[in-house]
N, C-alpha and C. Protein backbone atom coordinates (compact mmCIF):
# COMPACT_ATOMS: atom_id res chain seq x y z
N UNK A 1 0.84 -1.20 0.00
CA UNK A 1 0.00 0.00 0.00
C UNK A 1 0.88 1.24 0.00
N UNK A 2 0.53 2.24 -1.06
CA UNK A 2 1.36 3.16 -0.67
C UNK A 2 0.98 4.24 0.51
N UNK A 3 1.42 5.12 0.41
CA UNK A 3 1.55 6.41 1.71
C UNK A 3 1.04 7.45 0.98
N UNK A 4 -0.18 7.65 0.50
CA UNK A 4 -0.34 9.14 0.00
C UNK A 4 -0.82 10.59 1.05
N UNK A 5 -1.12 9.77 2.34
CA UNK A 5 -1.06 11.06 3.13
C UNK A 5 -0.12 11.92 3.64
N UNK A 6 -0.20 12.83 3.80
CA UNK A 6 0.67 13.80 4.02
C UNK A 6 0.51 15.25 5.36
N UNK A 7 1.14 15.87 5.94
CA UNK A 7 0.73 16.81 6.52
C UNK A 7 0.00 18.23 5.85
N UNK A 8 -0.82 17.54 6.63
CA UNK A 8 -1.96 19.41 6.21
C UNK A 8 -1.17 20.50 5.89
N UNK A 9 -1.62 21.17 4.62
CA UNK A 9 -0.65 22.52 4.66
C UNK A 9 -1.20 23.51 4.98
N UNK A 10 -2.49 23.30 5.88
CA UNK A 10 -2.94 24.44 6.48
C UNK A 10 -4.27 23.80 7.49
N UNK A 11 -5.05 24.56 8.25
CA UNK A 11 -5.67 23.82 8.74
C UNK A 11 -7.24 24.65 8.85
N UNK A 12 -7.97 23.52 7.95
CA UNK A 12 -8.85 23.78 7.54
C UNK A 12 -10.29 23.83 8.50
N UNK A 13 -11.19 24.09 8.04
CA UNK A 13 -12.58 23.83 8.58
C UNK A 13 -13.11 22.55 8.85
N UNK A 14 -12.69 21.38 7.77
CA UNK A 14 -12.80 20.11 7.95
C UNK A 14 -11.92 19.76 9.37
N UNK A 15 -10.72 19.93 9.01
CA UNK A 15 -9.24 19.62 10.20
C UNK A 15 -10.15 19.65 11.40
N UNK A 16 -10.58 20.95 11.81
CA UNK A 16 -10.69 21.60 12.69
C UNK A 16 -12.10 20.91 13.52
N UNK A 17 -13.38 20.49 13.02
CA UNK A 17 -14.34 19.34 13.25
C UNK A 17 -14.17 18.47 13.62
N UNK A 18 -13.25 17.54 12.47
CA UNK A 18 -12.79 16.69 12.62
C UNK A 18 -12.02 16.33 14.52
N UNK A 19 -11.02 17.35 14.48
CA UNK A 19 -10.39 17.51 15.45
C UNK A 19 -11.34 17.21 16.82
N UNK A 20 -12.40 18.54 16.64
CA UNK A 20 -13.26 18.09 17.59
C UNK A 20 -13.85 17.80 18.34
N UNK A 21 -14.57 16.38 17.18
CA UNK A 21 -14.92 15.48 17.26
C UNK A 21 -14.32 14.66 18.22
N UNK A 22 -13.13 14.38 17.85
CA UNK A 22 -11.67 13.85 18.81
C UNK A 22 -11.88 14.18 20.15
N UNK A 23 -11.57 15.52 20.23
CA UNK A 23 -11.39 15.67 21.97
C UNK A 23 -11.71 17.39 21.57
N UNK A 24 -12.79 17.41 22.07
CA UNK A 24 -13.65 19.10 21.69
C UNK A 24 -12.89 19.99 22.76
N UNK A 25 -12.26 19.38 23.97
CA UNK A 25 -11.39 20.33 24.93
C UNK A 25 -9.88 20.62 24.23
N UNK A 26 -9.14 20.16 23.27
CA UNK A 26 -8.19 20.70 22.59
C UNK A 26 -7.97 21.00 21.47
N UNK A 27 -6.60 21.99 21.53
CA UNK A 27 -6.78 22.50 19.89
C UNK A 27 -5.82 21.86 18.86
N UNK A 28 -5.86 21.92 18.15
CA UNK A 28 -4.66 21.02 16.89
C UNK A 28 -4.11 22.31 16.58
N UNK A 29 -2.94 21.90 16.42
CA UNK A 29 -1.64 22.79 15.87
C UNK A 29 -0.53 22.48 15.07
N UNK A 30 0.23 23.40 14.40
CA UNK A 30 1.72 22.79 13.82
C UNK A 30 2.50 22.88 14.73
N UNK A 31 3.33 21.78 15.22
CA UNK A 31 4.05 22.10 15.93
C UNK A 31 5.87 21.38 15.54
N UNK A 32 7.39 22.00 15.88
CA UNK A 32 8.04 21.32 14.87
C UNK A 32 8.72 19.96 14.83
N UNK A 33 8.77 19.41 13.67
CA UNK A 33 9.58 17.90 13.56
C UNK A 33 10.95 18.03 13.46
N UNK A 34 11.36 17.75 14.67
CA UNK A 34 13.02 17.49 14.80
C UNK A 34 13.83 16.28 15.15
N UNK A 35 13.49 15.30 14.40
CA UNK A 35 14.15 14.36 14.50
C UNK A 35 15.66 13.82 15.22
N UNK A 36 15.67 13.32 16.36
CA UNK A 36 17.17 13.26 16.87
C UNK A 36 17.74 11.88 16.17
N UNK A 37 19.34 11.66 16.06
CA UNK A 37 19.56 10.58 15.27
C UNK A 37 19.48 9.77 16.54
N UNK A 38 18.82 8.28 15.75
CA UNK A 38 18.82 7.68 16.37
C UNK A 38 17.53 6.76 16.75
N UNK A 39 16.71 7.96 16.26
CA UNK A 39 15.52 8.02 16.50
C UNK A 39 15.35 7.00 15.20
N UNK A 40 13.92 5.99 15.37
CA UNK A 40 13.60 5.13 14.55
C UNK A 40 11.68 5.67 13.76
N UNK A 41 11.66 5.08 12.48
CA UNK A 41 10.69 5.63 11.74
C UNK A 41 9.54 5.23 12.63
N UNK A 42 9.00 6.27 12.35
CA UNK A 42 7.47 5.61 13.37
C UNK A 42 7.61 5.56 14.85
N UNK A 43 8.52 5.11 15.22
CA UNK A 43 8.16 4.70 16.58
C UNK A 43 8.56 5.99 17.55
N UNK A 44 6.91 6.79 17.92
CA UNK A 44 7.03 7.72 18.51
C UNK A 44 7.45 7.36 20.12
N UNK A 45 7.27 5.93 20.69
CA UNK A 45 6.81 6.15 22.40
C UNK A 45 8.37 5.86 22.79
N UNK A 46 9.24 5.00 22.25
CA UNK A 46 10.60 5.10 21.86
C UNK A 46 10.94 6.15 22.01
N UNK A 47 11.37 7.12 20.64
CA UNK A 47 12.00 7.94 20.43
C UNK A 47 11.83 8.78 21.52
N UNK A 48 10.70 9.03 21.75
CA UNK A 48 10.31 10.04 23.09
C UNK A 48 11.08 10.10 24.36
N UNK A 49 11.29 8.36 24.70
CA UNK A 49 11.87 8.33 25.98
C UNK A 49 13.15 8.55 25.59
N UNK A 50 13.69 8.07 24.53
CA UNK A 50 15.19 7.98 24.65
C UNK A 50 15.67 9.65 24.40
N UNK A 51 14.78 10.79 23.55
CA UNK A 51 15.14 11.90 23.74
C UNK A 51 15.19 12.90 24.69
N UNK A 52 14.13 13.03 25.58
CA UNK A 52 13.53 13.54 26.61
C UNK A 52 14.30 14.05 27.46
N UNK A 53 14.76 15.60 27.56
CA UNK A 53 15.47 15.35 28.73
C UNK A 53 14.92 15.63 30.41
N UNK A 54 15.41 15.67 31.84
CA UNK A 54 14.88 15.53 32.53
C UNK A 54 13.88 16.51 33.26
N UNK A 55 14.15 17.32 32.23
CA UNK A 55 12.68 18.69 32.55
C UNK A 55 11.63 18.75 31.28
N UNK A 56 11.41 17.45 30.64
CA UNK A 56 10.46 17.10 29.73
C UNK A 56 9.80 16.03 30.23
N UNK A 57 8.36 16.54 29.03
CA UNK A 57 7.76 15.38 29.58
C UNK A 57 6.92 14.70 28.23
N UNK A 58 6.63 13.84 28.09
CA UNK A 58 6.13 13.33 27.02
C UNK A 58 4.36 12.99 26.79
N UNK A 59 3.52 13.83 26.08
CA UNK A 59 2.24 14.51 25.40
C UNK A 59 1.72 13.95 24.50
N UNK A 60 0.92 12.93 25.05
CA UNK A 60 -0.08 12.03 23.90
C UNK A 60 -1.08 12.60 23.06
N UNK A 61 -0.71 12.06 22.17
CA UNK A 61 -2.55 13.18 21.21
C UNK A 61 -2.55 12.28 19.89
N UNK A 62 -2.63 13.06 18.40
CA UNK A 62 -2.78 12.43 17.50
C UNK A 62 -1.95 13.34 16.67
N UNK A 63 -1.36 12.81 15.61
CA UNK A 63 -1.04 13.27 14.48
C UNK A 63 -2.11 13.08 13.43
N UNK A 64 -2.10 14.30 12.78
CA UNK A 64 -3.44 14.56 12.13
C UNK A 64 -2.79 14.26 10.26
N UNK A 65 -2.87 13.61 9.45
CA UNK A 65 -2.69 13.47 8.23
C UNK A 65 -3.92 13.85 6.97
N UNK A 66 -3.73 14.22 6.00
CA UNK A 66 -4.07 14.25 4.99
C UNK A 66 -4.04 13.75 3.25
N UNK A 67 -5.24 12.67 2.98
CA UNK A 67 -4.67 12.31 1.71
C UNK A 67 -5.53 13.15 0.49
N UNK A 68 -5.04 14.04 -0.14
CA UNK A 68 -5.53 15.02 -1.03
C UNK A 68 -6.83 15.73 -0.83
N UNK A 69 -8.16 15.58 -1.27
CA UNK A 69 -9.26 16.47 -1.10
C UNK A 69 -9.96 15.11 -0.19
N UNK A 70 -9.62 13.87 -0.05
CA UNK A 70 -10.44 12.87 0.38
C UNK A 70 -10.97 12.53 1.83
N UNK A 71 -9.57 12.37 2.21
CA UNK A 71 -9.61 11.64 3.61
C UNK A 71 -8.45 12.55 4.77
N UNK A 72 -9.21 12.47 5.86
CA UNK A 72 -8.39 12.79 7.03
C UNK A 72 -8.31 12.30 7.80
N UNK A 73 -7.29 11.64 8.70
CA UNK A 73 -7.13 10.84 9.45
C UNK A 73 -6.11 11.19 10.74
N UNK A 74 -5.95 10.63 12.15
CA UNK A 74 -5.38 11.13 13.32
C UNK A 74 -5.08 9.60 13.78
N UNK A 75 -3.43 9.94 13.83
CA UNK A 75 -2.72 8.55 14.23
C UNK A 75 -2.49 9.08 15.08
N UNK A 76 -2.35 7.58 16.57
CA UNK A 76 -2.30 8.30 17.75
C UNK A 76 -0.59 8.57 18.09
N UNK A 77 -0.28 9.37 18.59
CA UNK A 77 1.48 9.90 18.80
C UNK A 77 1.90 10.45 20.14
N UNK A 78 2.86 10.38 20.34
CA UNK A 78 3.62 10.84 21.01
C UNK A 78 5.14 11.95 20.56
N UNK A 79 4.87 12.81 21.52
CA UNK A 79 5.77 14.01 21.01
C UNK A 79 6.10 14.36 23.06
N UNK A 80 7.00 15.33 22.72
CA UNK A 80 7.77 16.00 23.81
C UNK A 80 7.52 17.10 24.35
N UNK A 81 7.30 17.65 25.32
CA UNK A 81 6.95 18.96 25.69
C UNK A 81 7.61 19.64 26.76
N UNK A 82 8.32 20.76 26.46
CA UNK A 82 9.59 21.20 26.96
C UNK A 82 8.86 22.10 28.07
N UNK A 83 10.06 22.60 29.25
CA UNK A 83 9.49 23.10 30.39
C UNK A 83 8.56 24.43 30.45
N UNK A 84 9.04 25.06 28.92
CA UNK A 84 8.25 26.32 28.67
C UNK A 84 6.36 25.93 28.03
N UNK A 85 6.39 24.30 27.91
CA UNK A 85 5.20 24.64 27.81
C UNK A 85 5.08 23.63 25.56
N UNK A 86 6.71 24.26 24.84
CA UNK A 86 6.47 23.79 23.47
C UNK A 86 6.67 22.47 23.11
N UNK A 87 5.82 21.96 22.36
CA UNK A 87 5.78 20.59 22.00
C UNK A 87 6.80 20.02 21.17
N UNK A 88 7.30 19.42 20.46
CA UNK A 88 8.13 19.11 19.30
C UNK A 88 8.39 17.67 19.06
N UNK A 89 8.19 17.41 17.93
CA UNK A 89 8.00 15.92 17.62
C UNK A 89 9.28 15.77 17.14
N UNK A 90 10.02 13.78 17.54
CA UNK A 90 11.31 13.76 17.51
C UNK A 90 11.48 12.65 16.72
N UNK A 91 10.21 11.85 15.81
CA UNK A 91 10.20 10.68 15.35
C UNK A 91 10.18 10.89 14.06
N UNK A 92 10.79 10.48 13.34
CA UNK A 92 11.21 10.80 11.71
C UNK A 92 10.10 9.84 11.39
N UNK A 93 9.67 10.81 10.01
CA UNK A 93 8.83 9.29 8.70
C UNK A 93 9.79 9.18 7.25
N UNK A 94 9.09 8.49 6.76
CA UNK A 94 9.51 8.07 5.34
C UNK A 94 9.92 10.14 4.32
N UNK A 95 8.64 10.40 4.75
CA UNK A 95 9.90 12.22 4.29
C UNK A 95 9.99 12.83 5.04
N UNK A 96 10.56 13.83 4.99
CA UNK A 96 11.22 14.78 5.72
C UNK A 96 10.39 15.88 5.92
N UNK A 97 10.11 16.16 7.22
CA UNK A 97 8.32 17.37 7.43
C UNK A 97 9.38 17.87 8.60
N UNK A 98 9.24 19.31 8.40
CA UNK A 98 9.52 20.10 9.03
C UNK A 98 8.79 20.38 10.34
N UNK A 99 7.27 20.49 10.46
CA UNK A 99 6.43 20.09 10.84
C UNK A 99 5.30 19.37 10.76
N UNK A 100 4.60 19.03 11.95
CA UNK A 100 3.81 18.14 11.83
C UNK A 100 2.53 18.50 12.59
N UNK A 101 1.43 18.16 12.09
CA UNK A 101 0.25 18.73 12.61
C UNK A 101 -0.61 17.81 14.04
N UNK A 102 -0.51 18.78 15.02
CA UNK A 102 -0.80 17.60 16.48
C UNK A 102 -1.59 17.72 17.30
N UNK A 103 -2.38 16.77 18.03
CA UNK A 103 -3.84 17.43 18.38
C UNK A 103 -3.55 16.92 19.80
N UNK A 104 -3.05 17.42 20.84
CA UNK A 104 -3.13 17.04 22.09
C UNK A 104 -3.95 16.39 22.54
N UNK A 105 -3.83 15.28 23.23
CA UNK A 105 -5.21 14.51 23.72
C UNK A 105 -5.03 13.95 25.10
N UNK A 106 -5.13 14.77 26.37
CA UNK A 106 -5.00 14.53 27.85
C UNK A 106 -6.01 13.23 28.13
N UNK A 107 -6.59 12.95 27.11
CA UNK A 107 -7.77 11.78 27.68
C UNK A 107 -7.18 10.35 27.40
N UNK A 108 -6.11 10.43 26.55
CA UNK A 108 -5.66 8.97 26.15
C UNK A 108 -4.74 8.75 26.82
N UNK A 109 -4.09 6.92 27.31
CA UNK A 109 -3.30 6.66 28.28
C UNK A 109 -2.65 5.56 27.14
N UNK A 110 -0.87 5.30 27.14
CA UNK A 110 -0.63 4.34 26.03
C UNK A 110 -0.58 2.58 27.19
N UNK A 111 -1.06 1.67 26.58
CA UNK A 111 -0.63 0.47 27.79
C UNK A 111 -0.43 -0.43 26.45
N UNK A 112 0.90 0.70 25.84
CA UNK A 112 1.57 -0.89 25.33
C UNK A 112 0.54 -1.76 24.22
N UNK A 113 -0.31 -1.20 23.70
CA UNK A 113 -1.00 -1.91 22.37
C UNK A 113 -1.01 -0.90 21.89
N UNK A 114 -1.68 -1.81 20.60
CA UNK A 114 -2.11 -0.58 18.98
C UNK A 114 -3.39 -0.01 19.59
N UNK A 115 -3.22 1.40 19.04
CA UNK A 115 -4.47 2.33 19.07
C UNK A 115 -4.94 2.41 17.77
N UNK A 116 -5.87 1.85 17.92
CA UNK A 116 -6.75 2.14 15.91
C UNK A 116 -6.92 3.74 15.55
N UNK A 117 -6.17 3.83 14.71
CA UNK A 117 -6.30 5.26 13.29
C UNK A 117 -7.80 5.28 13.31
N UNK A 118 -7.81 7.21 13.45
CA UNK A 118 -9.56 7.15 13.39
C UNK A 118 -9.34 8.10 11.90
N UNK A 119 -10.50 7.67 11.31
CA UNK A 119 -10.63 8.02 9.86
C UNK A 119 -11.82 9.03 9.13
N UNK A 120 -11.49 9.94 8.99
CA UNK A 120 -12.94 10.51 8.34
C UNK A 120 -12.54 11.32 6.73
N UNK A 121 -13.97 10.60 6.01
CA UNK A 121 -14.06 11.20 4.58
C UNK A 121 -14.36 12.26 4.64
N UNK A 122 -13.83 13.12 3.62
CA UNK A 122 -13.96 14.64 3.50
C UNK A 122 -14.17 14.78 1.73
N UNK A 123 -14.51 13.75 0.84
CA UNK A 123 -15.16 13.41 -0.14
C UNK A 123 -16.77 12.49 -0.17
N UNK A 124 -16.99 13.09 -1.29
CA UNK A 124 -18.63 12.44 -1.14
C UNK A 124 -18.31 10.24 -2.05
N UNK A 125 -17.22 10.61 -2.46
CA UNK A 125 -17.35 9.19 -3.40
C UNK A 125 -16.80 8.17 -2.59
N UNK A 126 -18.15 7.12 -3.09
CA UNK A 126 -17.94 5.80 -2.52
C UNK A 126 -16.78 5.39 -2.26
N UNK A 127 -15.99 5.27 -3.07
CA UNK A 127 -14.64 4.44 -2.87
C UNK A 127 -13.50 4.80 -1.72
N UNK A 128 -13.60 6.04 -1.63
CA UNK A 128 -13.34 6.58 -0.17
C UNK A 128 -13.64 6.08 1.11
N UNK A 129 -15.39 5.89 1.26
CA UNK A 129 -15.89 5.26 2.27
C UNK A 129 -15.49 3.40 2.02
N UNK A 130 -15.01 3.17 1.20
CA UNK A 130 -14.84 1.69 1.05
C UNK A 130 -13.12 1.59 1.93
N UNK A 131 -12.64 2.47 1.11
CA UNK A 131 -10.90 2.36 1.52
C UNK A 131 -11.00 2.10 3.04
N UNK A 132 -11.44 3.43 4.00
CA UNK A 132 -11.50 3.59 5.36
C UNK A 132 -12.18 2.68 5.59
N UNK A 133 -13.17 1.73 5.06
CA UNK A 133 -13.95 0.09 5.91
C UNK A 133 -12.56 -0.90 5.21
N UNK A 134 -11.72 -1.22 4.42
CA UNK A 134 -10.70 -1.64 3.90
C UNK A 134 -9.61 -1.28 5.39
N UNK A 135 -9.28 -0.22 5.09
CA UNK A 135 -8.83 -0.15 6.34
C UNK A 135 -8.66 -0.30 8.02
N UNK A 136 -9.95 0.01 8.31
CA UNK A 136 -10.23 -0.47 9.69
C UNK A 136 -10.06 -2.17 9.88
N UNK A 137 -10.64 -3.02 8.86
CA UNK A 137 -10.76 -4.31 8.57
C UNK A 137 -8.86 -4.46 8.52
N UNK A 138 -8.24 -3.91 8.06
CA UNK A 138 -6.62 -4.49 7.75
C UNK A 138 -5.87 -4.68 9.34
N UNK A 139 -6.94 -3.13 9.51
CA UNK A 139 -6.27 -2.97 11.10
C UNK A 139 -6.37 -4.71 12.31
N UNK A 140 -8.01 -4.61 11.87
CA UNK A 140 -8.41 -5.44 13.20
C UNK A 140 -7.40 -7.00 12.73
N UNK A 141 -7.60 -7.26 11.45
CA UNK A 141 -6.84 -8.60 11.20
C UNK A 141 -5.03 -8.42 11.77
N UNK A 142 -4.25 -7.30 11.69
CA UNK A 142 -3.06 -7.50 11.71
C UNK A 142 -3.02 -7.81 13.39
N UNK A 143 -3.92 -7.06 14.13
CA UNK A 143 -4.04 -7.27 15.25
C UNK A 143 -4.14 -8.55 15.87
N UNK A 144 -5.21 -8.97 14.83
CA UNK A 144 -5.59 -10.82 15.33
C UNK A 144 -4.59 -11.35 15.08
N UNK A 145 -3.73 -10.93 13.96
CA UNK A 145 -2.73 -12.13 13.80
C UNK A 145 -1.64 -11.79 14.21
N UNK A 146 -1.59 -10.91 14.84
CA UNK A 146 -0.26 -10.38 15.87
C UNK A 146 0.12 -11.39 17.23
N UNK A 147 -1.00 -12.36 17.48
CA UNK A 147 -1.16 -13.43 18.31
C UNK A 147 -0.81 -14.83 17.76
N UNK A 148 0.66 -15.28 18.26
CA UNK A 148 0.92 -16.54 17.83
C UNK A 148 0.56 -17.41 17.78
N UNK A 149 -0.77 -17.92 18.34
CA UNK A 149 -1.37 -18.97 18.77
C UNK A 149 -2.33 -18.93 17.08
N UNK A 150 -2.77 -17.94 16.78
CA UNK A 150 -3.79 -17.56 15.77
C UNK A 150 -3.10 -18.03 14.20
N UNK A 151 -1.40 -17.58 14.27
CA UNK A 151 -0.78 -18.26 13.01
C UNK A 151 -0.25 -19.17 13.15
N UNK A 152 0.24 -20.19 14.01
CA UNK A 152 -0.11 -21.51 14.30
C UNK A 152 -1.84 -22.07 13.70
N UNK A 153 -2.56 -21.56 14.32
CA UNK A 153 -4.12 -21.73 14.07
C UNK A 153 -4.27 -22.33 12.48
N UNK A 154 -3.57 -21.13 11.50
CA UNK A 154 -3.74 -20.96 10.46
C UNK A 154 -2.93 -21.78 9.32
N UNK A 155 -2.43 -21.92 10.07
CA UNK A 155 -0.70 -23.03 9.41
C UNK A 155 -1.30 -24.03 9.98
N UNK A 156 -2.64 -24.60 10.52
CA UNK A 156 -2.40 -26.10 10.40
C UNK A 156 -3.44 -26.29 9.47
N UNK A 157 -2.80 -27.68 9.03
CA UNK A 157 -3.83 -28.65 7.42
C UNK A 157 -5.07 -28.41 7.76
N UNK A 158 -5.15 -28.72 8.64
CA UNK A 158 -6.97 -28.79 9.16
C UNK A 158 -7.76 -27.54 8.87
N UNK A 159 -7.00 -26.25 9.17
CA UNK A 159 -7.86 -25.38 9.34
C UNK A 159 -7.44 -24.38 7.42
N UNK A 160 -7.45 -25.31 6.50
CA UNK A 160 -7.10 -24.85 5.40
C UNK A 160 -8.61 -23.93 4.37
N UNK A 161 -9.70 -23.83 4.87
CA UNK A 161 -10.78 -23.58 4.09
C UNK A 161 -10.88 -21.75 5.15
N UNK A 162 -10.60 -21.98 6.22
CA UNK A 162 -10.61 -20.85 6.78
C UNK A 162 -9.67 -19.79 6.52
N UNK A 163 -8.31 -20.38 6.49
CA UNK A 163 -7.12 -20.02 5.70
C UNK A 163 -7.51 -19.39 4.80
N UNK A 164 -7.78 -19.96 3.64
CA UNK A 164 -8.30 -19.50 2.29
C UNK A 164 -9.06 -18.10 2.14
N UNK A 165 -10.09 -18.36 3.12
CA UNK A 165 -11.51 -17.55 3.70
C UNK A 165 -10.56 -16.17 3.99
N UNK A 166 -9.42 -16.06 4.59
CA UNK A 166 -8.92 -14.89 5.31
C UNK A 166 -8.20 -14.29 4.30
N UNK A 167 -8.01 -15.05 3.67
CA UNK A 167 -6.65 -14.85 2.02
C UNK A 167 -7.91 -14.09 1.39
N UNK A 168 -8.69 -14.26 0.85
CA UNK A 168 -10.04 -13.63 0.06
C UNK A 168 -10.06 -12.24 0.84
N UNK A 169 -10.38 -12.48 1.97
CA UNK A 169 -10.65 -11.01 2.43
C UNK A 169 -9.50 -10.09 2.24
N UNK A 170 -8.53 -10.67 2.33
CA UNK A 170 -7.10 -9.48 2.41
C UNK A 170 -6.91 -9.22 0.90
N UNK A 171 -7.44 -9.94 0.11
CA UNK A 171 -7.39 -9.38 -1.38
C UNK A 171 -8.37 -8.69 -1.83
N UNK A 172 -9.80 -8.85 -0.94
CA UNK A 172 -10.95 -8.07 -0.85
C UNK A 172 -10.20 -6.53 -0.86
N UNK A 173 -9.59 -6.17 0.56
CA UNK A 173 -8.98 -5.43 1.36
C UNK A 173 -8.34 -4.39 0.39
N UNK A 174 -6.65 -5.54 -0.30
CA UNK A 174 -5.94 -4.70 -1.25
C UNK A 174 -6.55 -4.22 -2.45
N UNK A 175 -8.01 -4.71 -3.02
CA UNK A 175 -8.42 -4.27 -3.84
C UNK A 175 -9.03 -3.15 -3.84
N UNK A 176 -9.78 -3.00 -2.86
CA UNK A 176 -10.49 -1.27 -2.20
C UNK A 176 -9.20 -0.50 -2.06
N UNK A 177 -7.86 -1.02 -1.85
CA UNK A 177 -7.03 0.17 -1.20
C UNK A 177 -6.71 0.52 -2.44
N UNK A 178 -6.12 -0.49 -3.47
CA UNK A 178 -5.91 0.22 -5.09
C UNK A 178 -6.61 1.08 -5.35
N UNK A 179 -7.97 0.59 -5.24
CA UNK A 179 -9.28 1.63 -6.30
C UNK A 179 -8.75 2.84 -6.19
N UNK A 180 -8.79 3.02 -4.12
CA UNK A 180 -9.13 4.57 -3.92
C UNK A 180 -7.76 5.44 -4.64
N UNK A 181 -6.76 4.39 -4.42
CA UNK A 181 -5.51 5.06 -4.64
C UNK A 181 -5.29 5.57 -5.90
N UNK A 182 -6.16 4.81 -6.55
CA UNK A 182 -6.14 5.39 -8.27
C UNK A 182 -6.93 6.62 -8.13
N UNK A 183 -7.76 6.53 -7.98
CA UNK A 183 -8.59 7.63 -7.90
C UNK A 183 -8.01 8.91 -7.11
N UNK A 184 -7.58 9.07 -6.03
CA UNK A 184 -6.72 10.04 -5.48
C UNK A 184 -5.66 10.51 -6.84
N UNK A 185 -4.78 9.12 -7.42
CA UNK A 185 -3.77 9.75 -8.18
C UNK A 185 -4.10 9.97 -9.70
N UNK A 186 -5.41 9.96 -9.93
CA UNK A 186 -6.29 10.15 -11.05
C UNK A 186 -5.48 11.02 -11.72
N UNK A 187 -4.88 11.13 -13.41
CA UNK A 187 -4.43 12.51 -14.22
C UNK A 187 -3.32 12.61 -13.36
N UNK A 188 -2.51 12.16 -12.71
CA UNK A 188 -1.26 12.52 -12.33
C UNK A 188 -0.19 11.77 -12.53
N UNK A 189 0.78 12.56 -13.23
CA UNK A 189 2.06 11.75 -13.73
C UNK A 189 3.39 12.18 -12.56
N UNK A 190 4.35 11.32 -13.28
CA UNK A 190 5.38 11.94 -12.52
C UNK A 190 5.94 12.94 -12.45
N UNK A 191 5.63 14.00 -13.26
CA UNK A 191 5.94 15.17 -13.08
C UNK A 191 5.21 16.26 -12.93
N UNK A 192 3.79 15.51 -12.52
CA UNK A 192 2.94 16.75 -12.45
C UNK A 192 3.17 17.38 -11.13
N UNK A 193 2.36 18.50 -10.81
CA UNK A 193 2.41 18.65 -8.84
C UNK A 193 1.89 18.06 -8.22
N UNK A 194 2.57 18.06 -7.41
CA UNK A 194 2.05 17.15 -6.11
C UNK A 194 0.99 16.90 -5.46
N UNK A 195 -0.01 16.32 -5.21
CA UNK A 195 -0.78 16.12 -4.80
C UNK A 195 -1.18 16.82 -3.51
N UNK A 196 -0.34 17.00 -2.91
CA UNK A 196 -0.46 17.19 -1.36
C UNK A 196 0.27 18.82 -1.25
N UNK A 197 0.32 19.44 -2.28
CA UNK A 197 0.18 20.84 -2.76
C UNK A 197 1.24 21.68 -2.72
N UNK A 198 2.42 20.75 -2.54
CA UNK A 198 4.01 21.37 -1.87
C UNK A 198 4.21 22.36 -3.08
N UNK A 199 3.78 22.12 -4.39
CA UNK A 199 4.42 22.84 -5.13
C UNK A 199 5.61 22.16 -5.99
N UNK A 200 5.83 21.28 -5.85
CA UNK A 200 7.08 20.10 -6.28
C UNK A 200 6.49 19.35 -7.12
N UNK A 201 7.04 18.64 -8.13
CA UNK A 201 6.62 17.64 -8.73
C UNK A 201 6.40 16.13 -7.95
N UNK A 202 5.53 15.53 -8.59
CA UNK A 202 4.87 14.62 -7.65
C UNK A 202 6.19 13.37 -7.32
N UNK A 203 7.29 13.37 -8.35
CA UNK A 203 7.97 12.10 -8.23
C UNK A 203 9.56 12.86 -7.38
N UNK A 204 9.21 14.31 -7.04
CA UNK A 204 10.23 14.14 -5.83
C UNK A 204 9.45 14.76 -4.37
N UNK A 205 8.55 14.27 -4.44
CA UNK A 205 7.81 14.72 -3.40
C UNK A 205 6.97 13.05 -2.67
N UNK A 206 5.11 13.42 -2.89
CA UNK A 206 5.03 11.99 -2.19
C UNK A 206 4.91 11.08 -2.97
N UNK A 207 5.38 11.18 -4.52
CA UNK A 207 5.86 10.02 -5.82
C UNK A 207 6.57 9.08 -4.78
């Protein structure tokens, strides 16, 4: 699957609902991405501790993403918050964001599992609302099978029609995620602009 979301380049009326929706007692903001080396992709609750120093403290909320006019979505994160009060995120992604858009959330506690990506369409077309049920569905399975007992389960002869049964759905799955993805990258080549509005051509940007 690729990555066509990206950080908001501004924050809209949708953002801002959306947001919320989330937690109606805080506000979403840019706040900046400074990656320390060392630091590993993704993994915000990591990076956090190992940067932190001892007059910081570390500020759960969401990172708020954007995939073109369609979809908006808030992965849950962790970032740093220095004694004056400023936040700053220290976990690198796949590009390089100066900043990153972050919605404080005092109501969430991490215990060490996945927090499900909450998702909302900001397009009227079906295939949108299919991707985000594609998605939630990818979520709950990686979860199930994140349990060893379950791929054992699945790896034995016996249980080969169920096997099968789960193989269908995950091709169900990758097939909704293509559609939408075409459709997002509808009329766009590699050198057109970018989708996500940097102003760059799309194949040195989120190409």
């Amino acid at each position: 699957m690729r990555s066509l979301a990206t950080v908001p380049r501004e924050i809209s009326d949708e953002i801002i609902n959306f947001c919320h929706s989330i937690n109606p007692q805080s506000t979403v903001n840019f706040i900046d991405s400074i990656p320390l080396k060392g630091s590993t992709i993704g993994n915000c609750f990591d990076n956090v501790n190992q940067s932190k120093n001892n007059d910081e403290v570390s500020t759960l909320g969401w990172i708020i993403w954007q995939t073109s006019s369609h979809l908006l979505q808030a992965e849950f994160h962790n970032v740093i918050k220095s004694k004056n009060g400023t936040l700053r995120c220290v976990t690198p992604y796949k590009r390089d964001y100066k900043r990153i858009l972050f919605l404080p959330d005092a109501t969430m506690q991490y215990e060490n599992r996945r927090v499900h990506t909450i998702y909302k369409a900001i397009s009227d077309i079906v295939e949108t609302k299919i991707f985000i049920e594609a998605l939630e569905s990818l979520s709950e399975i990686e979860i199930y099978m994140s349990d060893s007992s379950v791929c054992d389960y699945f790896n034995n002869p016996e249980n080969v029609e169920k096997r099968n049964s789960l193989q269908t759905t995950m091709q169900d799955i990758e097939n909704a995620i293509e559609l939408f993805e075409s459709i997002v990258l509808k009329d766009t080549t590699r050198n057109s602009e970018c989708i996500c509005g940097s102003g760059k051509k799309f194949k040195k940007c989120c190409g």
